[in-house]
N, C-alpha and C. Protein backbone atom coordinates (compact mmCIF):
# COMPACT_ATOMS: atom_id res chain seq x y z
N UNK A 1 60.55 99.09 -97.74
CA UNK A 1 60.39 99.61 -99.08
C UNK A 1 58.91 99.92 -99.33
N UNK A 2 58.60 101.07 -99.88
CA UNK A 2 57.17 101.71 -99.98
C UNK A 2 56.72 100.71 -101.27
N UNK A 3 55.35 99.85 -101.18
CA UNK A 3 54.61 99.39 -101.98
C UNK A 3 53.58 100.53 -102.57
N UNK A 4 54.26 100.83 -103.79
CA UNK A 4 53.70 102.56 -104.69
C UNK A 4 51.99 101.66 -105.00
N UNK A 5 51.94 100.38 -105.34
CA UNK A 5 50.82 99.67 -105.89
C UNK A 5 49.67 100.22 -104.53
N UNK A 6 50.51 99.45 -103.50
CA UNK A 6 49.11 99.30 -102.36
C UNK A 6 48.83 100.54 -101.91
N UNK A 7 49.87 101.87 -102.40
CA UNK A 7 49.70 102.85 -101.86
C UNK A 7 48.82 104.24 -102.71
N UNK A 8 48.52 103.42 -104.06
CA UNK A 8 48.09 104.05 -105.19
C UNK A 8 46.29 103.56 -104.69
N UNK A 9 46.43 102.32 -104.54
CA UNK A 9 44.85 101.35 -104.22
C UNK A 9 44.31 102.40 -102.93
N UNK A 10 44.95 102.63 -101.91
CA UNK A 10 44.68 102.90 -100.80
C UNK A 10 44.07 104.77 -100.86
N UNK A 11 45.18 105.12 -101.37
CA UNK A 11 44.97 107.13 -102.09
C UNK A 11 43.07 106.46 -103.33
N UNK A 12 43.15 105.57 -104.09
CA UNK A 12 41.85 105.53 -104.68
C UNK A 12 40.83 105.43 -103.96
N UNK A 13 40.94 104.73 -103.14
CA UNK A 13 39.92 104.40 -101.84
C UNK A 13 39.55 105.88 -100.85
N UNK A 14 40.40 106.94 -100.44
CA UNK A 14 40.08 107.78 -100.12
C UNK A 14 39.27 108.63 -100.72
N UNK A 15 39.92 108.88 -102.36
CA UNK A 15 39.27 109.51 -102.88
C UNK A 15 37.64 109.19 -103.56
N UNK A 16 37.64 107.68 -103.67
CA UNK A 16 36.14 107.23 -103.57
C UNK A 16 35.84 107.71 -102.25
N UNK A 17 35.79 107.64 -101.31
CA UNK A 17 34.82 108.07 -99.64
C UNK A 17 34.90 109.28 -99.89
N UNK A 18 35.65 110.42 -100.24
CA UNK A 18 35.86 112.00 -100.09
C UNK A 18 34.57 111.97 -101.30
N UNK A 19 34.44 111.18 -102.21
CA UNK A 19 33.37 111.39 -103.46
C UNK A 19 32.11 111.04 -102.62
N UNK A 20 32.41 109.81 -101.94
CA UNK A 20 30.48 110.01 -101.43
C UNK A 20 30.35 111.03 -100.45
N UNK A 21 31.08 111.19 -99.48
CA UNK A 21 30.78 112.64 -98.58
C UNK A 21 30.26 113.73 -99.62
N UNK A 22 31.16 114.11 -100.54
CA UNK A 22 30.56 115.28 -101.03
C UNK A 22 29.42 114.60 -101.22
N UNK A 23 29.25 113.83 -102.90
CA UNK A 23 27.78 113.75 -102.50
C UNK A 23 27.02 114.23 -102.37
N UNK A 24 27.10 113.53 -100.82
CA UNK A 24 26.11 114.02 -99.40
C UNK A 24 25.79 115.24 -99.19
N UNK A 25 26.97 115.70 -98.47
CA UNK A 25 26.54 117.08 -98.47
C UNK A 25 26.15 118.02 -99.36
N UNK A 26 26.68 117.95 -100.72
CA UNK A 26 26.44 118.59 -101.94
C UNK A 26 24.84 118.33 -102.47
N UNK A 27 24.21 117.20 -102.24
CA UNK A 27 23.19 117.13 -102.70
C UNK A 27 22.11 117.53 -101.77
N UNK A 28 22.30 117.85 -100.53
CA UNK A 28 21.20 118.27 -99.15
C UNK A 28 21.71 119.01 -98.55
N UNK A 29 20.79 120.20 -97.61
CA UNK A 29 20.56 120.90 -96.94
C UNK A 29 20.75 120.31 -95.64
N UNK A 30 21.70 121.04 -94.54
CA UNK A 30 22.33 120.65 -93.18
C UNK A 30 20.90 120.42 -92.91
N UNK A 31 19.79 120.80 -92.95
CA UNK A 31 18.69 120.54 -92.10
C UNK A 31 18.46 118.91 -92.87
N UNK A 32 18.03 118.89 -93.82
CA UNK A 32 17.70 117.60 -94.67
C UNK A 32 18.92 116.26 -93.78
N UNK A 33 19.69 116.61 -93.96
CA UNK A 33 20.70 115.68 -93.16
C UNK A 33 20.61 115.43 -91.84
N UNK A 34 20.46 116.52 -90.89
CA UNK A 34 20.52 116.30 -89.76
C UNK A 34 18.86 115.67 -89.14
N UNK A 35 17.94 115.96 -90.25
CA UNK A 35 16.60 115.64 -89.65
C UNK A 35 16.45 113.88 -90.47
N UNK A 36 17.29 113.41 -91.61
CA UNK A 36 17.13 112.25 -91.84
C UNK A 36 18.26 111.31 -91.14
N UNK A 37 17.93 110.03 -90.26
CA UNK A 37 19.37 109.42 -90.21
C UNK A 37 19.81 108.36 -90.77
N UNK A 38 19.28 108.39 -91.64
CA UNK A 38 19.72 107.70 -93.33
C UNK A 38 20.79 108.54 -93.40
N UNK A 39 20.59 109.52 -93.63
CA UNK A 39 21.75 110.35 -94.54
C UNK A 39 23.41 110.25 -93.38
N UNK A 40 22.63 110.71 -92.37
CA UNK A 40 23.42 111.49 -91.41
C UNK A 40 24.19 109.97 -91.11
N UNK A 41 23.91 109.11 -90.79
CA UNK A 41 24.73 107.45 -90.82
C UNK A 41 25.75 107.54 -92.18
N UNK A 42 24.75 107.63 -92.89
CA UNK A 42 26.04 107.24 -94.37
C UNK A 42 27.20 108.26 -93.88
N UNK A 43 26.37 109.43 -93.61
CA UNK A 43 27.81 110.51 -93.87
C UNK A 43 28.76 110.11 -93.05
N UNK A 44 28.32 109.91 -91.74
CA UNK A 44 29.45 109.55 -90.60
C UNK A 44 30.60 108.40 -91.20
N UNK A 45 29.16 107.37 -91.83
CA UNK A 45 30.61 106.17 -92.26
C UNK A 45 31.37 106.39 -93.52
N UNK A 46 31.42 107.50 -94.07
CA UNK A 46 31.97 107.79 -95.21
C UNK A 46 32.89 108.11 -94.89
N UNK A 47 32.78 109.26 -94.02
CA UNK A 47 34.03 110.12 -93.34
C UNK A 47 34.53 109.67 -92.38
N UNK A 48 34.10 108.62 -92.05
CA UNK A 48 35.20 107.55 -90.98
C UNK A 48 36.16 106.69 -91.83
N UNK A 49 35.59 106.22 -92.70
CA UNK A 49 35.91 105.42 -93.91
C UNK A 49 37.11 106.37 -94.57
N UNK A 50 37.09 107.15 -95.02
CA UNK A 50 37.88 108.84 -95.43
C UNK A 50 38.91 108.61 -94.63
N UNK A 51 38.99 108.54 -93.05
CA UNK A 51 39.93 109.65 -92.55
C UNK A 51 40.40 107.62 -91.81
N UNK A 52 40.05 106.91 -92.05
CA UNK A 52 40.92 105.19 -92.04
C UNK A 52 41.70 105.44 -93.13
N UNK A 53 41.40 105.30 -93.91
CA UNK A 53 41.92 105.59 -95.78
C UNK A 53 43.49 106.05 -94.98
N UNK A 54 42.98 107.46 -94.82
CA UNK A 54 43.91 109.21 -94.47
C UNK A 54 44.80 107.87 -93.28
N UNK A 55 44.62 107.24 -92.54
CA UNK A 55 45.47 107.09 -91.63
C UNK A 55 45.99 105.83 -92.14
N UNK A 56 45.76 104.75 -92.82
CA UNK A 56 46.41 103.94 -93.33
C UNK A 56 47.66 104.31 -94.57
N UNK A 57 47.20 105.46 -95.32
CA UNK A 57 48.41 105.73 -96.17
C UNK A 57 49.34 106.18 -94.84
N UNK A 58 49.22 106.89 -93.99
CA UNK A 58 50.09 107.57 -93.21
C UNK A 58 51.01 106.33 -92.37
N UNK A 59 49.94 105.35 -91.90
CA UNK A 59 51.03 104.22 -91.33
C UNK A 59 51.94 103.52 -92.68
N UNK A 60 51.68 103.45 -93.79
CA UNK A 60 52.38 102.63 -94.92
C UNK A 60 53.55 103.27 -95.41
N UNK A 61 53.52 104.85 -95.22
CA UNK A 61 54.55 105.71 -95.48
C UNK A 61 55.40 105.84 -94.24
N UNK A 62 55.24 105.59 -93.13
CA UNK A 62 55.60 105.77 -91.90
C UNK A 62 56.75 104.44 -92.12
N UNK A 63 55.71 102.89 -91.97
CA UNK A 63 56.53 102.03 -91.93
C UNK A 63 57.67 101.93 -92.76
N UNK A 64 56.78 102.18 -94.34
CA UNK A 64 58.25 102.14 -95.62
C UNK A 64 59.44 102.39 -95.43
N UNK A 65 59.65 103.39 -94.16
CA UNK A 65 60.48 104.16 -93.77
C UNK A 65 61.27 103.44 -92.77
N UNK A 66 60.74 102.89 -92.31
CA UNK A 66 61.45 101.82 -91.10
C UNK A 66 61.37 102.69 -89.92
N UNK A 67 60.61 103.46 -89.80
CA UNK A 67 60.60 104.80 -88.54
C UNK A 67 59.56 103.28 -87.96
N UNK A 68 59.62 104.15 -86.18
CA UNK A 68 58.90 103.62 -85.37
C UNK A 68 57.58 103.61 -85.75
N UNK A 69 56.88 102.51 -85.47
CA UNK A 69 54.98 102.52 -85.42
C UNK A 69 54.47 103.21 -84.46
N UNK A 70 53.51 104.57 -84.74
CA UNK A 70 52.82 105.59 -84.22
C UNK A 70 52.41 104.93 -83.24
N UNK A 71 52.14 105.73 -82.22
CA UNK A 71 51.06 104.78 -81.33
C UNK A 71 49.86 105.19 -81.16
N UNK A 72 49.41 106.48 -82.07
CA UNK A 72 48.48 107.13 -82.27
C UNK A 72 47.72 107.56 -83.86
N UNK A 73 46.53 107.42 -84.22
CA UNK A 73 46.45 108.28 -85.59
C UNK A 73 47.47 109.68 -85.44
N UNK A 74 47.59 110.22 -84.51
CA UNK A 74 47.35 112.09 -84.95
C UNK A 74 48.95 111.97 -84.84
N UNK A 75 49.89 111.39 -83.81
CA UNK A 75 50.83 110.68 -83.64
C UNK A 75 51.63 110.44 -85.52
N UNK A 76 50.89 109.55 -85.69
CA UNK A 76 51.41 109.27 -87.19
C UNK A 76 51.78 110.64 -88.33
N UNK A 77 50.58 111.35 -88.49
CA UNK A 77 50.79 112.80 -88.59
C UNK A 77 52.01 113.76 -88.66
N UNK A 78 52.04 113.26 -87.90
CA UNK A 78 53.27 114.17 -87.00
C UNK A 78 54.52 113.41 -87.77
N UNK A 79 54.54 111.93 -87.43
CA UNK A 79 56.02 111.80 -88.55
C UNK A 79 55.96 112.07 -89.67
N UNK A 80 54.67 111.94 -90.40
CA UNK A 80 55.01 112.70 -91.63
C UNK A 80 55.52 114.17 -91.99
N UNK A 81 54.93 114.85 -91.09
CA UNK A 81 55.48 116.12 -91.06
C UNK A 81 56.77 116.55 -90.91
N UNK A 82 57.62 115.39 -89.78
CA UNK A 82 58.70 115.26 -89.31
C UNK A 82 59.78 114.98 -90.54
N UNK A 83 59.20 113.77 -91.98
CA UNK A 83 59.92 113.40 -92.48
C UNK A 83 59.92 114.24 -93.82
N UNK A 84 59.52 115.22 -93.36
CA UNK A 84 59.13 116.51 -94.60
C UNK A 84 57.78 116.12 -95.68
N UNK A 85 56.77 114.79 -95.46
CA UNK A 85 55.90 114.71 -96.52
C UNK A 85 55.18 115.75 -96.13
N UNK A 86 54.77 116.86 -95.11
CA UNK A 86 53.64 117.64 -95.17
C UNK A 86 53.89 118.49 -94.21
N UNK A 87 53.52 119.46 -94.49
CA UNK A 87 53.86 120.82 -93.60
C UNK A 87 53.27 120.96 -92.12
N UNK A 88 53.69 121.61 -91.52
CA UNK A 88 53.18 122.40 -89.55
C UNK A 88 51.92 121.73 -90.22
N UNK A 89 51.24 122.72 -90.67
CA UNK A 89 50.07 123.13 -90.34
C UNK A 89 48.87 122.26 -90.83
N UNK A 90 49.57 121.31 -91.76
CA UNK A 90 48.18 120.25 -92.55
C UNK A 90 48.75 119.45 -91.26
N UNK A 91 49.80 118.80 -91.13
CA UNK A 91 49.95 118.07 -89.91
C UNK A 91 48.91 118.52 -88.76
N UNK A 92 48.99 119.36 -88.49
CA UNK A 92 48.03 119.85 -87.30
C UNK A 92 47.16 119.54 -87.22
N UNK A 93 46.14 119.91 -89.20
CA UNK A 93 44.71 120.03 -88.65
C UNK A 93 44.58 118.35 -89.27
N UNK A 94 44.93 117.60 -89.52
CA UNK A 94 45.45 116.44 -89.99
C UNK A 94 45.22 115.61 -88.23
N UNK A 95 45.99 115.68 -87.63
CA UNK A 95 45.64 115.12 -85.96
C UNK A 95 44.85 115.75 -85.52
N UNK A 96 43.79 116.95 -85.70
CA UNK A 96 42.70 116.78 -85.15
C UNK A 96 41.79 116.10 -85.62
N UNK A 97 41.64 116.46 -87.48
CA UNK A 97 40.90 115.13 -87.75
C UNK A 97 40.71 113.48 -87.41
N UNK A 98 42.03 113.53 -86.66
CA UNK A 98 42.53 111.86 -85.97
C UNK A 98 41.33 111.90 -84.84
N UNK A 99 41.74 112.83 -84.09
CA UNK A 99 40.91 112.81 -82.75
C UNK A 99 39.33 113.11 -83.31
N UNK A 100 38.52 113.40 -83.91
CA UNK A 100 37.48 113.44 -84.21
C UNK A 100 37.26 112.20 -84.52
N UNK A 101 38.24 111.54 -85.55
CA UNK A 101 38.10 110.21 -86.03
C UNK A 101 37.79 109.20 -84.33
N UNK A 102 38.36 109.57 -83.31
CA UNK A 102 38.56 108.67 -82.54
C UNK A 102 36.84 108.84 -81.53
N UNK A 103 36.73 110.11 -81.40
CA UNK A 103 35.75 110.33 -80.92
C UNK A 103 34.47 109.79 -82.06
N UNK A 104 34.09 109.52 -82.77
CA UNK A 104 33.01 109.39 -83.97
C UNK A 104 33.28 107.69 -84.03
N UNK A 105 34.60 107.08 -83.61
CA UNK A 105 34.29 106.17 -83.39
C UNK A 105 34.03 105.22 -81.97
N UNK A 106 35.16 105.90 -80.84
CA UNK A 106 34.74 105.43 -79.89
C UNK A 106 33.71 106.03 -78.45
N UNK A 107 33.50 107.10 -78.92
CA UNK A 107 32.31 108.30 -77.83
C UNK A 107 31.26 108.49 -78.99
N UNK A 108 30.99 107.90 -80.05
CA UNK A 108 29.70 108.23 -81.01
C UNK A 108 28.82 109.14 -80.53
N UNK A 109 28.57 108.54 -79.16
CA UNK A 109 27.05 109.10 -78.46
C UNK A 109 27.33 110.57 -78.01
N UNK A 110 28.68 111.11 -78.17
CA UNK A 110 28.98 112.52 -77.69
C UNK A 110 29.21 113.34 -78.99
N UNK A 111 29.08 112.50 -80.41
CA UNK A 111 29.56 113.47 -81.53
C UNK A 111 28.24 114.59 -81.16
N UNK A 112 29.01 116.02 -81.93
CA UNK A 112 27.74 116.70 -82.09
C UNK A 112 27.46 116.59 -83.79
N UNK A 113 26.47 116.13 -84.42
CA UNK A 113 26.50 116.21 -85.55
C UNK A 113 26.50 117.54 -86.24
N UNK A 114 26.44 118.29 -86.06
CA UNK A 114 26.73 119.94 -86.30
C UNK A 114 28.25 119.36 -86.78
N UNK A 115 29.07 119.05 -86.26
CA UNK A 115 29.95 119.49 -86.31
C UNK A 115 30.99 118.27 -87.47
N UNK A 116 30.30 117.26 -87.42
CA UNK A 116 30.10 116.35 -88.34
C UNK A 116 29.49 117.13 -90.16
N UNK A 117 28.59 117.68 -90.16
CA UNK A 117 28.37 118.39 -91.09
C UNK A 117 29.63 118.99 -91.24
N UNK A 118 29.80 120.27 -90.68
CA UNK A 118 31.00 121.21 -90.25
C UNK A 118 32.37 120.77 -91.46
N UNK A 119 32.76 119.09 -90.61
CA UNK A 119 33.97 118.89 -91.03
C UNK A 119 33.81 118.26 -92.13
N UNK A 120 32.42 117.61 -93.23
CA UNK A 120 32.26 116.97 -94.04
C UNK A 120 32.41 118.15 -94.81
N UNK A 121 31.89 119.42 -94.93
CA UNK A 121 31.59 120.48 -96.10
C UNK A 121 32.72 121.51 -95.87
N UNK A 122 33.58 121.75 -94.97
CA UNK A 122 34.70 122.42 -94.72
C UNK A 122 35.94 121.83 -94.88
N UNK A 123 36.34 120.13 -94.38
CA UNK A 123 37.71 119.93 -93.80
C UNK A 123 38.33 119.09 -94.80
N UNK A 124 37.47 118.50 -95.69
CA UNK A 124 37.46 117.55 -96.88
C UNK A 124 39.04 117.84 -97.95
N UNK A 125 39.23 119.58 -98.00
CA UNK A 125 40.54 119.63 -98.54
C UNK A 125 42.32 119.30 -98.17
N UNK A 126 41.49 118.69 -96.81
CA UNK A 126 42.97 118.69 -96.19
C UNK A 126 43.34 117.16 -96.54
N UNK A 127 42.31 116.59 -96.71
CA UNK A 127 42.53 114.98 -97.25
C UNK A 127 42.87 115.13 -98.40
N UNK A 128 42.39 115.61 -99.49
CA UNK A 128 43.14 115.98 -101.05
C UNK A 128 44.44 116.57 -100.81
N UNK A 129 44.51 117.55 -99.66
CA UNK A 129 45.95 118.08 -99.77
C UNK A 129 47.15 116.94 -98.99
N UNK A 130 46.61 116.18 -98.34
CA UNK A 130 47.57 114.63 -97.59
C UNK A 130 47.63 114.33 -99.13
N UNK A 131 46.83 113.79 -100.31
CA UNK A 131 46.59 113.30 -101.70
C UNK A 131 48.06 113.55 -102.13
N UNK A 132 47.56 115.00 -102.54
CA UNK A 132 48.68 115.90 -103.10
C UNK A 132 50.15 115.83 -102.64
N UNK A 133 50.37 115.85 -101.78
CA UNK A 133 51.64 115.74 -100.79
C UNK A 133 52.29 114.52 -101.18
N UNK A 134 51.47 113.62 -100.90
CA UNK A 134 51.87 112.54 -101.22
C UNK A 134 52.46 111.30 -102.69
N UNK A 135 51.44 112.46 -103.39
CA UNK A 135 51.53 111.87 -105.10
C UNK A 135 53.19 113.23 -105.24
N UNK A 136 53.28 114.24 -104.64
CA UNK A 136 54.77 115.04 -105.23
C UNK A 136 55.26 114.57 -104.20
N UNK A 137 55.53 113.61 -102.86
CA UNK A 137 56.44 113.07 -102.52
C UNK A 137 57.41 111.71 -102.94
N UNK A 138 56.29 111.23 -103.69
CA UNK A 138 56.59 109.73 -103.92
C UNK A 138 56.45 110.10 -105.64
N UNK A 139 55.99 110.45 -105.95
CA UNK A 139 55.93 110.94 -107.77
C UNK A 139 55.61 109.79 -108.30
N UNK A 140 54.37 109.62 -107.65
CA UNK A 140 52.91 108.67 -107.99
C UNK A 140 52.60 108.80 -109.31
N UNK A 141 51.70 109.99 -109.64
CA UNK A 141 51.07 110.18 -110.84
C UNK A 141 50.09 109.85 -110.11
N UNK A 142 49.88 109.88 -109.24
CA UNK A 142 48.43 109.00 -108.91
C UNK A 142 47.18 110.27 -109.35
């Protein structure tokens, strides 16, 4: 049975981290960021922080369901898509954000931060649109 409480706490928590990313990027220049690593740290753990958020609602909706446990972030994704919460194509770019997630946390030393910028000031709507999906699947109000 889906806990709407822990799943309302968890969607707030994203959307606090999606608020400090912007922020970030909103308040500085890719150069300002990439030449301070003050900034460029926070951002990373924001948007790691973000896209944990993004993968913990996805395992809580997964389990509610009594479906099998993913054995992957991008994996998880995919049953949602499967169980109609979200379409082809957010699913898609939804598991690549997984795999970035995985690389930023376990190959750090290979992120390119370019591209870290990239997905902080470009990819940020696809986490509001998991939001969205999710508040007209479950009819949150959140």
């Amino acid at each position: 049975m889906l806990d709407t409480k822990k799943l309302i706490t968890r969607i707030q928590s994203l959307r606090s981290n999606l608020g400090r990313v912007r922020a970030i990027v909103d308040a500085n220049s890719d150069a300002t960021i990439l030449n301070d690593w003050h900034r460029l740290g926070a951002l990373k753990w924001y948007l790691l922080l973000a896209l944990e958020d993004a993968f913990s609602l996805c395992q809580q909706v997964v389990a509610s369901t009594g479906g099998a446990a993913p054995s992957s972030y991008a994996e998880c994704f995919e049953a949602l898509h499967q169980m109609g919460v979200i379409g082809r194509s957010l699913s898609e770019r939804l598991r690549a954000m997984a795999r970035f997630r995985n690389l930023l946390l376990h190959r750090y030393w290979e992120v390119d931060d370019q591209r870290v910028l990239e997905m902080a000031r470009n990819d940020l709507n696809d986490l509001q649109l998991l939001i969205g999906a999710l508040d007209a699947y479950f009819r949150l109000g959140a």
